[in-house]
Structure formats: structure tokens, C-alpha cells
C-alpha atoms as a PDB file:
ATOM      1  CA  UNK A   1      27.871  24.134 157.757  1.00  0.00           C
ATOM      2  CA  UNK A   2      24.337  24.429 158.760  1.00  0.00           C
ATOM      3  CA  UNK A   3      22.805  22.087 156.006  1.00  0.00           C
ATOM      4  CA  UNK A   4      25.838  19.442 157.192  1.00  0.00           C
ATOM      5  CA  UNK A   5      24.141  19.413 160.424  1.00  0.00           C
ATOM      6  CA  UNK A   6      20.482  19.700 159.223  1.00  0.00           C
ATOM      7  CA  UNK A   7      21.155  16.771 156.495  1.00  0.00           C
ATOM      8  CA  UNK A   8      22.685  13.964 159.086  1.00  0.00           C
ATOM      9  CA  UNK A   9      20.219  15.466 162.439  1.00  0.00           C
ATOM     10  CA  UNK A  10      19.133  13.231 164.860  1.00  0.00           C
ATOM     11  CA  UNK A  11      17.877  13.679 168.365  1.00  0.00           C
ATOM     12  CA  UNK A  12      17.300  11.034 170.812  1.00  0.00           C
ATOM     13  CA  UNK A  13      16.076  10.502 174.632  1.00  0.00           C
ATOM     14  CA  UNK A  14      18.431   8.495 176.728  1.00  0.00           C
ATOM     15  CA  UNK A  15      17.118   7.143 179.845  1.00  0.00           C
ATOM     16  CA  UNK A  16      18.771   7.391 182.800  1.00  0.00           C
ATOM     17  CA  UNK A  17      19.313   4.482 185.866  1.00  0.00           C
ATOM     18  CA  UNK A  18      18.850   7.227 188.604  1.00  0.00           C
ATOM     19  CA  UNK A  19      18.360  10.658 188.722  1.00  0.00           C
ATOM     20  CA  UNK A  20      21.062  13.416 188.112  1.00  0.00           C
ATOM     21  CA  UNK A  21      21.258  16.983 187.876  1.00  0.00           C
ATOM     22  CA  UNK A  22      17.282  16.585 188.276  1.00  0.00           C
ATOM     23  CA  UNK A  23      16.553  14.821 184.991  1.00  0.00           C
ATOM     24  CA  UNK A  24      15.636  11.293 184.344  1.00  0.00           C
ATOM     25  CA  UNK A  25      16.343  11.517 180.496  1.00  0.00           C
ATOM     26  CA  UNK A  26      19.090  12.544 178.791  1.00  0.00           C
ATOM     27  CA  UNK A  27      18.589  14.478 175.013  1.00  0.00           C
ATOM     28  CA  UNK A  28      20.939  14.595 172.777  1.00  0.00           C
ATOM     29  CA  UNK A  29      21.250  15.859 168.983  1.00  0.00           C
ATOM     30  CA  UNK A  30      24.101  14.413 167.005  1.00  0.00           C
ATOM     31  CA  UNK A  31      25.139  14.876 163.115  1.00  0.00           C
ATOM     32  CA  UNK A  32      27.571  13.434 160.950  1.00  0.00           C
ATOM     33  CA  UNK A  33      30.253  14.893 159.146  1.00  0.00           C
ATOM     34  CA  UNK A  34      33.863  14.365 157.230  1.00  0.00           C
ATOM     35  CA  UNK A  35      35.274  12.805 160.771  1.00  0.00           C
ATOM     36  CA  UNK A  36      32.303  10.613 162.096  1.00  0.00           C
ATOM     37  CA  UNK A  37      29.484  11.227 164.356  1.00  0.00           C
ATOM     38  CA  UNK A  38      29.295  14.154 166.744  1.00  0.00           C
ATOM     39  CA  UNK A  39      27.252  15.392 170.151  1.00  0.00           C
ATOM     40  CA  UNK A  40      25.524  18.426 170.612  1.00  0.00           C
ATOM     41  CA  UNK A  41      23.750  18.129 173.924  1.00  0.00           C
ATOM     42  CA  UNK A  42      23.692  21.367 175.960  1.00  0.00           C
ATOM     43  CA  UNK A  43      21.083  20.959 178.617  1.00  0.00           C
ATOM     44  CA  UNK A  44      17.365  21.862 178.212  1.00  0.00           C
ATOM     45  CA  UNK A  45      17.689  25.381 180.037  1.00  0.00           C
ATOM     46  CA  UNK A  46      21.290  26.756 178.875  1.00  0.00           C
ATOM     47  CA  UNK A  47      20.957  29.503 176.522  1.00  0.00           C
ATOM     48  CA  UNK A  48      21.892  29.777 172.807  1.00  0.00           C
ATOM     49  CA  UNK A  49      24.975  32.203 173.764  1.00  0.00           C
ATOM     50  CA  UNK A  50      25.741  29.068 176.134  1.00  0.00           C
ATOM     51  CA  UNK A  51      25.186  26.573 173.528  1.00  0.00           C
ATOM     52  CA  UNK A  52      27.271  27.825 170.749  1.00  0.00           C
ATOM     53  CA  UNK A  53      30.194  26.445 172.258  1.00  0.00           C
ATOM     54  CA  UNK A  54      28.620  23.235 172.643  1.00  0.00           C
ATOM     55  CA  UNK A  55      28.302  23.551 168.693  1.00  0.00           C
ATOM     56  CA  UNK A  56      31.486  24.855 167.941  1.00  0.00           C
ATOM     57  CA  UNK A  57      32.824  21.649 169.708  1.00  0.00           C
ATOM     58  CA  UNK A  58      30.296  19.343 168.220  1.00  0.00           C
ATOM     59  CA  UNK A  59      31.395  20.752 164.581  1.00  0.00           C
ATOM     60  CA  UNK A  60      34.948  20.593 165.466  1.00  0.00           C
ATOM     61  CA  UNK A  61      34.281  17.032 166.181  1.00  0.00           C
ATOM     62  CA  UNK A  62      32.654  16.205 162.746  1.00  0.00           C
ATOM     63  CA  UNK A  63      35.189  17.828 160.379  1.00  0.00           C
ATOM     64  CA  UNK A  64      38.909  18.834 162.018  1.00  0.00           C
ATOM     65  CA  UNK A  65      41.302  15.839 162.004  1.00  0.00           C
ATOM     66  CA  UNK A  66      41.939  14.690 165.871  1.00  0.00           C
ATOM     67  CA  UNK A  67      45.162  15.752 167.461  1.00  0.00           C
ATOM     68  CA  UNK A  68      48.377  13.535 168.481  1.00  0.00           C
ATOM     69  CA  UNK A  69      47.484  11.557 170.845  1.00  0.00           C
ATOM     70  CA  UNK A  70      49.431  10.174 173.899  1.00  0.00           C
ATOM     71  CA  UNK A  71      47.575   7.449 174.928  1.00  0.00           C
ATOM     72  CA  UNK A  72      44.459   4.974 173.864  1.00  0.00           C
ATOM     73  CA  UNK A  73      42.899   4.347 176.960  1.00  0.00           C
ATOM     74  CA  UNK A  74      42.376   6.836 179.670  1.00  0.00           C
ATOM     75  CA  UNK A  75      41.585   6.019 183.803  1.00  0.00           C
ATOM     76  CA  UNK A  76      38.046   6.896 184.933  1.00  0.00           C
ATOM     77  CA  UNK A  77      36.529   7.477 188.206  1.00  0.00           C
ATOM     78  CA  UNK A  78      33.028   6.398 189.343  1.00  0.00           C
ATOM     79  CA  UNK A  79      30.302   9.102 189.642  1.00  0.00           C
ATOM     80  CA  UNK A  80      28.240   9.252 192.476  1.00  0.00           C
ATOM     81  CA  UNK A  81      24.495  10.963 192.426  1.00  0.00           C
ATOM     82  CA  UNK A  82      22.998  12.726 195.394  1.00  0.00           C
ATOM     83  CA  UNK A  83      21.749   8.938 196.594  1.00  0.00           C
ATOM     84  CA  UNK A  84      21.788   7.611 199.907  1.00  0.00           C
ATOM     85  CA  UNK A  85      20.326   4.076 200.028  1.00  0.00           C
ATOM     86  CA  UNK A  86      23.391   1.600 200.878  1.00  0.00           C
ATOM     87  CA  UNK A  87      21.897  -0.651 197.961  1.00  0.00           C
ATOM     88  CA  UNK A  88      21.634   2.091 195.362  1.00  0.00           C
ATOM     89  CA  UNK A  89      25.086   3.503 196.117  1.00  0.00           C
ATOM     90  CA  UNK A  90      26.418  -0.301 195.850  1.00  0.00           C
ATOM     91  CA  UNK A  91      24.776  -0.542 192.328  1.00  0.00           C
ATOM     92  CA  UNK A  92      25.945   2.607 191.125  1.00  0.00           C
ATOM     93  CA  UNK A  93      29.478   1.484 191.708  1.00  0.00           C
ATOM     94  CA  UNK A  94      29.238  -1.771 190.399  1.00  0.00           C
ATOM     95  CA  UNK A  95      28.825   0.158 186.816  1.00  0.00           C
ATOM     96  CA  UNK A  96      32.362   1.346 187.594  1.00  0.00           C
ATOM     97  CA  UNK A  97      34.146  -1.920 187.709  1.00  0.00           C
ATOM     98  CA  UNK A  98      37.952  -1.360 188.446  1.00  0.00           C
ATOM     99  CA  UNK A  99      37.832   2.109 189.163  1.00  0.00           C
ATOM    100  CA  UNK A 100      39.679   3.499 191.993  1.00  0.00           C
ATOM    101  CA  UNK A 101      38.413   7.128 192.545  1.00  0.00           C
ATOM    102  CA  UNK A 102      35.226   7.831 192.843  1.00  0.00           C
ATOM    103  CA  UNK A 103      33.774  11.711 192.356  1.00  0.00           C
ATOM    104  CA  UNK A 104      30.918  12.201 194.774  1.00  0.00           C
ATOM    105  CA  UNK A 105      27.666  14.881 193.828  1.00  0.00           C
ATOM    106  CA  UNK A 106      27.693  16.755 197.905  1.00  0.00           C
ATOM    107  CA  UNK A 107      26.607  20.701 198.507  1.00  0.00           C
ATOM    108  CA  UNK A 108      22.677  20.468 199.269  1.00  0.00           C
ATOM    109  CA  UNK A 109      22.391  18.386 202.224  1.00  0.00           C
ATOM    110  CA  UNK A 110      25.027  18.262 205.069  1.00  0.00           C
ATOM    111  CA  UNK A 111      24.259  15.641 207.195  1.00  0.00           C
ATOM    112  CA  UNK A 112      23.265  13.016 204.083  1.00  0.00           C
ATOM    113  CA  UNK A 113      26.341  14.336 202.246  1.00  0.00           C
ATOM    114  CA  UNK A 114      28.441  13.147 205.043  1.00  0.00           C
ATOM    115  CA  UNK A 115      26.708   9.412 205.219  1.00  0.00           C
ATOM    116  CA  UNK A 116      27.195   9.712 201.431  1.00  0.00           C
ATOM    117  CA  UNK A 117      30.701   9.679 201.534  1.00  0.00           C
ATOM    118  CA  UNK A 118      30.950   7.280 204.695  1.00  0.00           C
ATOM    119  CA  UNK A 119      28.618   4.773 202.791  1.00  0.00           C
ATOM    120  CA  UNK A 120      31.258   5.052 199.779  1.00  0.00           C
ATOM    121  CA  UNK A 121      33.765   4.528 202.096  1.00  0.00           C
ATOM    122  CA  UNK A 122      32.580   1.693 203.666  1.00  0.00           C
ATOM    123  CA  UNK A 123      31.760   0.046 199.979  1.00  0.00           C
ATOM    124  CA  UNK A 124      34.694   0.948 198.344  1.00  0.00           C
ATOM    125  CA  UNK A 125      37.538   1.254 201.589  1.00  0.00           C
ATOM    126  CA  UNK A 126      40.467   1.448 198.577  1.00  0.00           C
ATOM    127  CA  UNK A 127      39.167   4.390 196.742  1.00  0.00           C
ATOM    128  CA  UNK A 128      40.303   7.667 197.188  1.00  0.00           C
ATOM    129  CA  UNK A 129      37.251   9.866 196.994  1.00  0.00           C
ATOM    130  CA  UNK A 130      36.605  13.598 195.596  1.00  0.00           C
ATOM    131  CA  UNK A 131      33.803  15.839 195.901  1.00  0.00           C
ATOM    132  CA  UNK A 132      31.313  18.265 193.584  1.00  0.00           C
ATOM    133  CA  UNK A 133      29.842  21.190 194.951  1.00  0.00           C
ATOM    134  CA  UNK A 134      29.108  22.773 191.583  1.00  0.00           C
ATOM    135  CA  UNK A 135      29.381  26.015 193.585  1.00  0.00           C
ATOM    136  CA  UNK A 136      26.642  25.737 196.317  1.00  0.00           C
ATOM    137  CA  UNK A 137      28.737  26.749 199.523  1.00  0.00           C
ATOM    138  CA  UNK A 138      29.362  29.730 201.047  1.00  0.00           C
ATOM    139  CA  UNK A 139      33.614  30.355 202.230  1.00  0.00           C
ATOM    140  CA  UNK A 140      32.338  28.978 205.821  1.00  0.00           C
ATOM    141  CA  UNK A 141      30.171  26.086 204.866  1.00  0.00           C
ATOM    142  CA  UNK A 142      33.505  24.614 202.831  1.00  0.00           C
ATOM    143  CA  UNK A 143      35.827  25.159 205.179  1.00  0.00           C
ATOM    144  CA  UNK A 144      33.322  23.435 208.194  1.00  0.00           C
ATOM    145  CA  UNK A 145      32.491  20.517 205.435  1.00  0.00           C
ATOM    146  CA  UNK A 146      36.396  19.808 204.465  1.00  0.00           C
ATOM    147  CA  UNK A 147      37.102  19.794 208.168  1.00  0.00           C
ATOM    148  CA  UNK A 148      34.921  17.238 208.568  1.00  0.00           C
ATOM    149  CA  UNK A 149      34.409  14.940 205.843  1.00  0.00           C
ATOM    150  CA  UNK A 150      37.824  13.235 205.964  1.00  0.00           C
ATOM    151  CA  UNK A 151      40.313  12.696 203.349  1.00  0.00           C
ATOM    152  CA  UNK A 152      39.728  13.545 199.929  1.00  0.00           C
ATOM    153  CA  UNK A 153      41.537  13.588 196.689  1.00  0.00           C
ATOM    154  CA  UNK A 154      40.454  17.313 196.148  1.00  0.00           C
ATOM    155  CA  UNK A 155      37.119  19.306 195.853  1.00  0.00           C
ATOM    156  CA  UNK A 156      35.694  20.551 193.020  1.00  0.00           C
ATOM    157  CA  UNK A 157      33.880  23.824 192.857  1.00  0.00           C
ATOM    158  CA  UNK A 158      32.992  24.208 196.260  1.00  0.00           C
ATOM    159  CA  UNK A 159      32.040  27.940 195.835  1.00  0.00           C
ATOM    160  CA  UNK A 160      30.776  30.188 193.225  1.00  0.00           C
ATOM    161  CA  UNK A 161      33.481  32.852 192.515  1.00  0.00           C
ATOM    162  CA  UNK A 162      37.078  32.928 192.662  1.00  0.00           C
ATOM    163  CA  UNK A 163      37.376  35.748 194.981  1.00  0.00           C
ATOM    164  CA  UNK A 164      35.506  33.111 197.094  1.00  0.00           C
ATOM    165  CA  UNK A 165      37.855  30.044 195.943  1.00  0.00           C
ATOM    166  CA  UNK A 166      40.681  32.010 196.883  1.00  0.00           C
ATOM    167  CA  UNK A 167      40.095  32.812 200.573  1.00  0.00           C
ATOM    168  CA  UNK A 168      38.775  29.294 200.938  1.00  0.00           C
ATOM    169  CA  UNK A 169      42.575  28.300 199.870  1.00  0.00           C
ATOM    170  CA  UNK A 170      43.648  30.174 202.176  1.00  0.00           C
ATOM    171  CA  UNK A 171      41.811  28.594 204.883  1.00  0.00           C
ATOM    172  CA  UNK A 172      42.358  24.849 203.676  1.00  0.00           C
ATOM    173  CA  UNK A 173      44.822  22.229 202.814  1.00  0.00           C
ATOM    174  CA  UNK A 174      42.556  20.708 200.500  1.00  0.00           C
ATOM    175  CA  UNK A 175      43.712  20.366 196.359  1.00  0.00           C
ATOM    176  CA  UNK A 176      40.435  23.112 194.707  1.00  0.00           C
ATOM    177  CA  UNK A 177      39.134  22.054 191.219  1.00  0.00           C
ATOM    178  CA  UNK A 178      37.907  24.590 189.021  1.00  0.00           C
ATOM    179  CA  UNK A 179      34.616  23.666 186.941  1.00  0.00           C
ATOM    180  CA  UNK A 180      31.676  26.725 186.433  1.00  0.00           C
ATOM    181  CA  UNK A 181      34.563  29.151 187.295  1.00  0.00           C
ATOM    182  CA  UNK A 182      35.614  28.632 183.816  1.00  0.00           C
ATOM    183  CA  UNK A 183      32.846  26.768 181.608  1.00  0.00           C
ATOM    184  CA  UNK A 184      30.336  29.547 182.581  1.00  0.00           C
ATOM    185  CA  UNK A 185      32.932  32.513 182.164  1.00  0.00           C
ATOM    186  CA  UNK A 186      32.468  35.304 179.515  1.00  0.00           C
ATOM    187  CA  UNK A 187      36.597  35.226 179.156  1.00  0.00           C
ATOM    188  CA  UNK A 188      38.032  32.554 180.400  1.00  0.00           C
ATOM    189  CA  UNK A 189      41.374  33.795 179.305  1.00  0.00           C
ATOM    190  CA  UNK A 190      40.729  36.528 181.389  1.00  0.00           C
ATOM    191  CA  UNK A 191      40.356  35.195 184.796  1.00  0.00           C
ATOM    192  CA  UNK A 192      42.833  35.279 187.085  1.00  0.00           C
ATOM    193  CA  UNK A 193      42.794  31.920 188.896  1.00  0.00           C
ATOM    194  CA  UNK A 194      46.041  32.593 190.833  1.00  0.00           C
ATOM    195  CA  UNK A 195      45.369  31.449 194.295  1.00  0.00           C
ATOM    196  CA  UNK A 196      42.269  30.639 193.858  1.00  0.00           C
ATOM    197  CA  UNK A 197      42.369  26.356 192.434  1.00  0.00           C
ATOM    198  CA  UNK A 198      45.090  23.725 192.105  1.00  0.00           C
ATOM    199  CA  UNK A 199      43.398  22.284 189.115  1.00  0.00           C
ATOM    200  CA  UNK A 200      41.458  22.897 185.768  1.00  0.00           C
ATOM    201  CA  UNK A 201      38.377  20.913 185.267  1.00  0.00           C
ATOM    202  CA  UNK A 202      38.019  20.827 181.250  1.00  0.00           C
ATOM    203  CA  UNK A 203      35.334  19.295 179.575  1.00  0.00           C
ATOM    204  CA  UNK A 204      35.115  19.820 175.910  1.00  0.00           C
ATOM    205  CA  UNK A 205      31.812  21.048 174.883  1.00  0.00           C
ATOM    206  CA  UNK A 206      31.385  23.555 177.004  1.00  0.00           C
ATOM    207  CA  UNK A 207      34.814  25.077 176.435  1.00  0.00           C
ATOM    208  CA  UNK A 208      34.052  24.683 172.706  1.00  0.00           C
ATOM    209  CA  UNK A 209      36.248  21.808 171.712  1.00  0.00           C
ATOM    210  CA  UNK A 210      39.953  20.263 172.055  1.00  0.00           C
ATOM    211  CA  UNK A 211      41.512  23.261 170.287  1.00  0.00           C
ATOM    212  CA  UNK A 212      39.968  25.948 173.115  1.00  0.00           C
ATOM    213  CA  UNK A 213      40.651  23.935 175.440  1.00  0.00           C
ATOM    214  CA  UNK A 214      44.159  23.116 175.049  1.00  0.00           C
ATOM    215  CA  UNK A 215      44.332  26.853 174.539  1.00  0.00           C
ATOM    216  CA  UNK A 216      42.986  27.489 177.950  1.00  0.00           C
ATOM    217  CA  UNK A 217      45.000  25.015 179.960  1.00  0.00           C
ATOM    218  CA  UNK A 218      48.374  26.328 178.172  1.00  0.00           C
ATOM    219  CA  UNK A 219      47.112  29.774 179.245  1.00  0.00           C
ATOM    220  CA  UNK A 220      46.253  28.814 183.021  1.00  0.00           C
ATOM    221  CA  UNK A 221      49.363  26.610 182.852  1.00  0.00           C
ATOM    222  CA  UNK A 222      47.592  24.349 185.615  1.00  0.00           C
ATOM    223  CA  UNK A 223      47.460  20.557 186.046  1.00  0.00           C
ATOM    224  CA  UNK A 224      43.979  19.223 184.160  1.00  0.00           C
ATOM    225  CA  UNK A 225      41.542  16.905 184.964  1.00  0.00           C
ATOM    226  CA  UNK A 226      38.661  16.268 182.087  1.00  0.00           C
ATOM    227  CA  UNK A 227      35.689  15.139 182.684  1.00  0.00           C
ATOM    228  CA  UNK A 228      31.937  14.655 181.007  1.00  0.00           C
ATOM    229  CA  UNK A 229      28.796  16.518 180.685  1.00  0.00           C
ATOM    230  CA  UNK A 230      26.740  13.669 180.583  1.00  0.00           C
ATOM    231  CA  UNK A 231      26.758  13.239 177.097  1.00  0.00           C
ATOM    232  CA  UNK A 232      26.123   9.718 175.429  1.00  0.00           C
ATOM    233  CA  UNK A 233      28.854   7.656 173.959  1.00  0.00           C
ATOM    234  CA  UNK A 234      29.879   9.720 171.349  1.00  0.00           C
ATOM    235  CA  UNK A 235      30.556  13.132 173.223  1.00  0.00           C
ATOM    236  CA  UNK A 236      32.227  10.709 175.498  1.00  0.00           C
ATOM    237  CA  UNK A 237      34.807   9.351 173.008  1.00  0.00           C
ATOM    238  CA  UNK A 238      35.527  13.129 172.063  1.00  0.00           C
ATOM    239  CA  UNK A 239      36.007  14.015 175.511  1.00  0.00           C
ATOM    240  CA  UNK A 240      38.172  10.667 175.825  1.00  0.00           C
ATOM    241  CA  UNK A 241      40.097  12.705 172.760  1.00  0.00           C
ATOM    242  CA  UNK A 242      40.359  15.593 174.684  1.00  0.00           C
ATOM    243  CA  UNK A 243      42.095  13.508 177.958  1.00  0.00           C
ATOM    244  CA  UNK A 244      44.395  11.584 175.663  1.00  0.00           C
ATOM    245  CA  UNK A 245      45.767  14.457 173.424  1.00  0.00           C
ATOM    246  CA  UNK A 246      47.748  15.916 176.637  1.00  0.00           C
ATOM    247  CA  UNK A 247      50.725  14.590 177.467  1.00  0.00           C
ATOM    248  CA  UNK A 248      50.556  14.391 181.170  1.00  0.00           C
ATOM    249  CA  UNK A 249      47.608  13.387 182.675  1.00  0.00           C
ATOM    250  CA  UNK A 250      47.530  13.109 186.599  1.00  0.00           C
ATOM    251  CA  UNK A 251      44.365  12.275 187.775  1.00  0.00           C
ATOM    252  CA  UNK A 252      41.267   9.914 186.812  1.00  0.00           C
ATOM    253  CA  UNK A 253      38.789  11.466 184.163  1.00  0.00           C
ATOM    254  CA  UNK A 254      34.988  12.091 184.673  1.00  0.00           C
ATOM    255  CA  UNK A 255      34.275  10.109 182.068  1.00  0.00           C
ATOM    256  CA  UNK A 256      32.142   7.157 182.555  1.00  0.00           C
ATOM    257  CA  UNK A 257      29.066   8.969 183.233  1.00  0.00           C
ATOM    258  CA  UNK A 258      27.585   6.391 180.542  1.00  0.00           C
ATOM    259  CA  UNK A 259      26.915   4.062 183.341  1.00  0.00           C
ATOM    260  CA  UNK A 260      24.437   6.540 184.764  1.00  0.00           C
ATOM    261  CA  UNK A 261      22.379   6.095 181.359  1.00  0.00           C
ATOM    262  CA  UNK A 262      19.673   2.975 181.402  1.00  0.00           C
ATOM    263  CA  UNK A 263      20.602   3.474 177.334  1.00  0.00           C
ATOM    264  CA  UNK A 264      23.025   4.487 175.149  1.00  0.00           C
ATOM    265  CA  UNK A 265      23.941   4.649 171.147  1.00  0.00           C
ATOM    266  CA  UNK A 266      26.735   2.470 171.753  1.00  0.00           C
ATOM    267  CA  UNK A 267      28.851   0.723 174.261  1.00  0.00           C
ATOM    268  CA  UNK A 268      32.171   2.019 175.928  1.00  0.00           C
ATOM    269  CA  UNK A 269      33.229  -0.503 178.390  1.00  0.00           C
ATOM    270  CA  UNK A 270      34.662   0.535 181.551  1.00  0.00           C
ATOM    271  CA  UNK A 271      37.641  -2.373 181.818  1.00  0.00           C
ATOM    272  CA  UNK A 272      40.110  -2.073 184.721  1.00  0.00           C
ATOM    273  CA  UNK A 273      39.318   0.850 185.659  1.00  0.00           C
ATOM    274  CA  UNK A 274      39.625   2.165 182.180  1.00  0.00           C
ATOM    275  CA  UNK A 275      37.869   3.488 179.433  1.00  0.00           C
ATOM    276  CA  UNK A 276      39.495   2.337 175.462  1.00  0.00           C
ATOM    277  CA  UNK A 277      39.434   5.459 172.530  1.00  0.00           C
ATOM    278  CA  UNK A 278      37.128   3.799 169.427  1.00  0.00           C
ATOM    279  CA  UNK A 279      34.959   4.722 167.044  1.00  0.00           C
ATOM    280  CA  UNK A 280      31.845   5.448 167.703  1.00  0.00           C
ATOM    281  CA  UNK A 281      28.808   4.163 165.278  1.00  0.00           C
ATOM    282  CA  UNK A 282      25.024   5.201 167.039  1.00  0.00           C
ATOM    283  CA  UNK A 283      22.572   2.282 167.043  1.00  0.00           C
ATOM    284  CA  UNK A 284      19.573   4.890 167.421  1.00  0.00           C
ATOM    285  CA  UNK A 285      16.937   1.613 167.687  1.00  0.00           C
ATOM    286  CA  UNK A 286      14.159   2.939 169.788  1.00  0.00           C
ATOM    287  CA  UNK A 287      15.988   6.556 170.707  1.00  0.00           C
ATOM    288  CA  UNK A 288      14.646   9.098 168.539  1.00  0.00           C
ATOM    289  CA  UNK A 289      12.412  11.823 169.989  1.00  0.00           C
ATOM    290  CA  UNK A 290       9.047  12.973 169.212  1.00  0.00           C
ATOM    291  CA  UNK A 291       8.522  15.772 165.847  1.00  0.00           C
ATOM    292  CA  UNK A 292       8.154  17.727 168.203  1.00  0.00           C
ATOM    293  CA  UNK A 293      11.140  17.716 170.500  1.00  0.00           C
ATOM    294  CA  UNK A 294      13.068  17.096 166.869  1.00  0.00           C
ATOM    295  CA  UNK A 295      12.128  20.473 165.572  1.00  0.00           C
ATOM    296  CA  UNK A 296      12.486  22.037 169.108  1.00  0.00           C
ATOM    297  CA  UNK A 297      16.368  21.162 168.919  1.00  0.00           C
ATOM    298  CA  UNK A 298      16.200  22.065 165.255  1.00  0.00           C
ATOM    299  CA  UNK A 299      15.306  25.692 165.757  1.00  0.00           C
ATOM    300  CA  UNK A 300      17.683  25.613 168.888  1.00  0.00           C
ATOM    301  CA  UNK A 301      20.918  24.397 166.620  1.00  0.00           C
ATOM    302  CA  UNK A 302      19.933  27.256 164.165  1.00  0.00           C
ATOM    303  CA  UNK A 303      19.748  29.850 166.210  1.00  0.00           C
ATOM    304  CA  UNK A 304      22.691  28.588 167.852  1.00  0.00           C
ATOM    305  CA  UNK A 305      24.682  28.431 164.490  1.00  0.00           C
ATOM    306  CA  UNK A 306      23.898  31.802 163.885  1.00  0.00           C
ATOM    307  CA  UNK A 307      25.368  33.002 166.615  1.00  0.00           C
ATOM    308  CA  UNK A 308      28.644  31.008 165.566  1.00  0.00           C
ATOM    309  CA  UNK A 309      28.496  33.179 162.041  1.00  0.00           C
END
């Protein structure tokens, strides 16, 4: 499996239109196998026990067949960075043309979270709006924030750890999503999530790939939302996969992250609102990283693989 990777490797730098998550370039290694093209892009600072199921995923991708799916196009909300200029909140949306939800990055700043959200509002008045934390509150600070921030569609990961999550739920009417809860759990499987959220967040690579992660959401036997991890276009398409291959399917998908990227390795529209399953062929012109960063993800992926066995 290794030399499959090795043989096909590339690794490109994808620039990004604003910042997010603190990084203005995206890197990404993909590799081709049996089944097409596939991502491996855990970010810079995760560690190889974190990564391999980033690569189980990515191989998953390259040589199992794709499941039944239920659909060929999936709905998509906007995603909106920790920005608060009027014009560069207008421009971010206007990469999300037709979408109707819109998923907005909150948790470090109260008082510019709030105009973040009100500025959203007052740009898009027909979208219903939901919130990221990725964990950063405290029980209190929530339950003050959802008290005041108006109506939302649900909030994801407002605190760290589900003993947290639940007494928040306890305290709110407010739909919880759970994100790092699972993705950054040892087991999983063995949480108990009763309680505690409303919904799964899945998101493929980190959970290891469609087959885990249908495994997980039969075990939790919640209602799933799946969204990206800022991959380019072809983790996209697998995470696209991912949303169609389940039957029901609620809620807008964070999946258009690609219109936070300056460049990508190929084009996804977002039409209607909506985002169409294709194949995905990489136009690397221009992308490719420096020897150096190439061999960096090199050693990375085998150390990674080894892990895997």
C-alpha cells in the first residue's frame, strides 16, 4: 500500500481568500489509486496517531468501491471566518451563491461575535444561521451567548467535554452539534453522548472514512450533519460521498469550504445552493510544494502508514 501512495504522491499549497483556523495556505498530499484520486491533508500540527485516520480514509478513497448512494447533489451552507468588515463578510457569501444556511466561526471574541452574526443577518435576512465554537466556552459563557445571540439553527461544539455539553442541554433550548467530542476521541464508540448533543457532526477523514463513519452514526443512532476539513476538491467530493450514501439527510452540509481557497485542483460549483457528486481530475499547474515540504509530508505519510500496519 505504501509504494501505491509513494508512486502517484503529490503535495501542493492552496492559497486561501482569507484567513481560517490561522493559516493562509492550505497543504495537501493526494495519491492515486484503483478508484481515482484521493486527499490526505491532516493539518500541519496533528500528530501521526491523529493522522492515520486521515490515511485510512484517504486509502479507502483510492481503492474500496463507493457505497449506494441516495442522492447526486447534496445542500451546502456558507462558511463564515472570524471576519468582521461588512465588505469582507458580503464577499465571503457571495462564494456561496444560493445557499440558505450559513455556519458562522464565534467562541474568541464576544462582542465581535455578536456583530458577526448581526452583520450576516443583515446581509443574508433569509438564512437561518448556526454557530462553531470548536469547544472554546465554558457551561456559563454558552448559556449567556445562546441567550443572546438570537435564533439559530443549532450550535456546534460550544464546549469541550460532554460532561460539559450535557449540563449546557440542560440549561438551553438550543439543537448541540457534536464535532471534537468525537473526531478527537480515543473510542468514539465508547462515548456516551446521551444528553449531551442532538446531532453528529461527521466528517470523513478524521473519522477514517465512509465505512467508520457510517459505523459510528448507526452506533450513536443520532441525526448527522457532514461537513469538511478544509480539504481541496477532491477530499470534498469524498466527503460529498460520505453525505449522499445516507439515506436521510436533514440539514445543509459543511461542504463548500472550497470557496474559502484563492485555488484549487479543480472546480466544484456551488449551484442553487448545491454542490453536484463528479469526478474529480487535479490540474496541479502551479500547486506543487517545495522538495522540501514534499519530503516533509513524505516521511509524515510513512510514519503514518506504519502506524496503520
Amino acid at each position: 500500500m505504501l509504494d501505491l501512495i509513494l508512486d502517484s504522491l503529490r503535495v501542493i499549497s492552496l492559497p486561501m481568500k482569507a484567513n481560517f483556523r490561522g493559516i493562509n495556505h492550505r497543504e495537501v498530499a493526494l495519491f492515486e489509486g484503483p478508484q481515482g484520486w484521493a486527499e490526505f491533508s491532516p493539518f500541519l500540527e496533528y500528530s501521526d496517531e491523529e493522522s492515520s485516520h486521515w490515511l485510512a480514509c484517504a486509502i479507502e478513497a483510492a481503492t474500496q468501491v463507493p457505497p449506494k448512494l441516495y442522492r447526486s447533489s447534496i445542500g451546502v451552507n456558507a462558511t463564515m471566518p472570524a471576519l468582521n468588515s461588512q465588505s469582507e463578510i458580503a464577499d465571503v457569501l457571495a462564494g456561496f451563491p444560493g445557499c440558505t444556511t450559513v455556519k458562522i466561526k464565534v467562541g474568541i471574541n464576544e462582542k465581535e461575535d455578536i456583530e458577526r452574526i448581526a452583520t450576516v443577518r443583515k446581509l443574508s435576512p433569509q438564512s437561518k444561521i448556526r454557530i462553531d465554537v470548536n469547544g472554546l466556552w465554558s457551561v456559563d459563557q454558552a448559556a449567556k451567548f445562546l441567550e443572546s445571540c438570537g435564533e439559530i439553527e443549532y450550535v456546534e461544539q460550544p464546549c469541550a467535554t460532554v460532561a460539559e455539553l450535557r449540563e449546557l442541554k440542560s440549561r438551553v433550548n438550543v439543537k448541540i452539534v457534536g464535532d471534537e467530542i468525537l473526531r478527537k476521541s480515543e473510542n468514539p464508540f465508547e462515548l456516551d453522548l446521551d444528553g449531551a448533543i442532538d446531532i453528529l457532526m461527521l466528517k470523513v477523514q478524521p473519522l477514517g472514512g465512509i465505512k467508520n463513519a457510517h459505523a459510528l452514526a448507526s452506533h450513536h443512532k443520532l441525526p448527522v450533519v457532514v461537513s469538511s476539513a478544509l480539504e481541496c476538491a477532491v477530499g470534498i467530493n469524498y466527503g460529498l460521498t460520505l453525505a449522499a450514501s445516507f439515506e436521510e439527510m436533514s440539514y445543509d452540509c459543511g461542504l463548500g469550504t472550497g470557496s474559502l481557497l484563492a485555488r484549487d485542483v479543480a472546480d466544484i460549483p456551488i449551484v442553487d445552493g448545491k454542490m453536484q457528486i463528479q469526478p474529480v481530475e487535479p490540474n496541479f499547474g502551479g500547486l506543487d510544494v517545495s522538495a522540501e515540504r514534499f519530503d516533509w509530508w513524505k516521511n509524515r505519510i510513512m510514519r503514518t502508514a506504519a502506524l496503520l500496519g
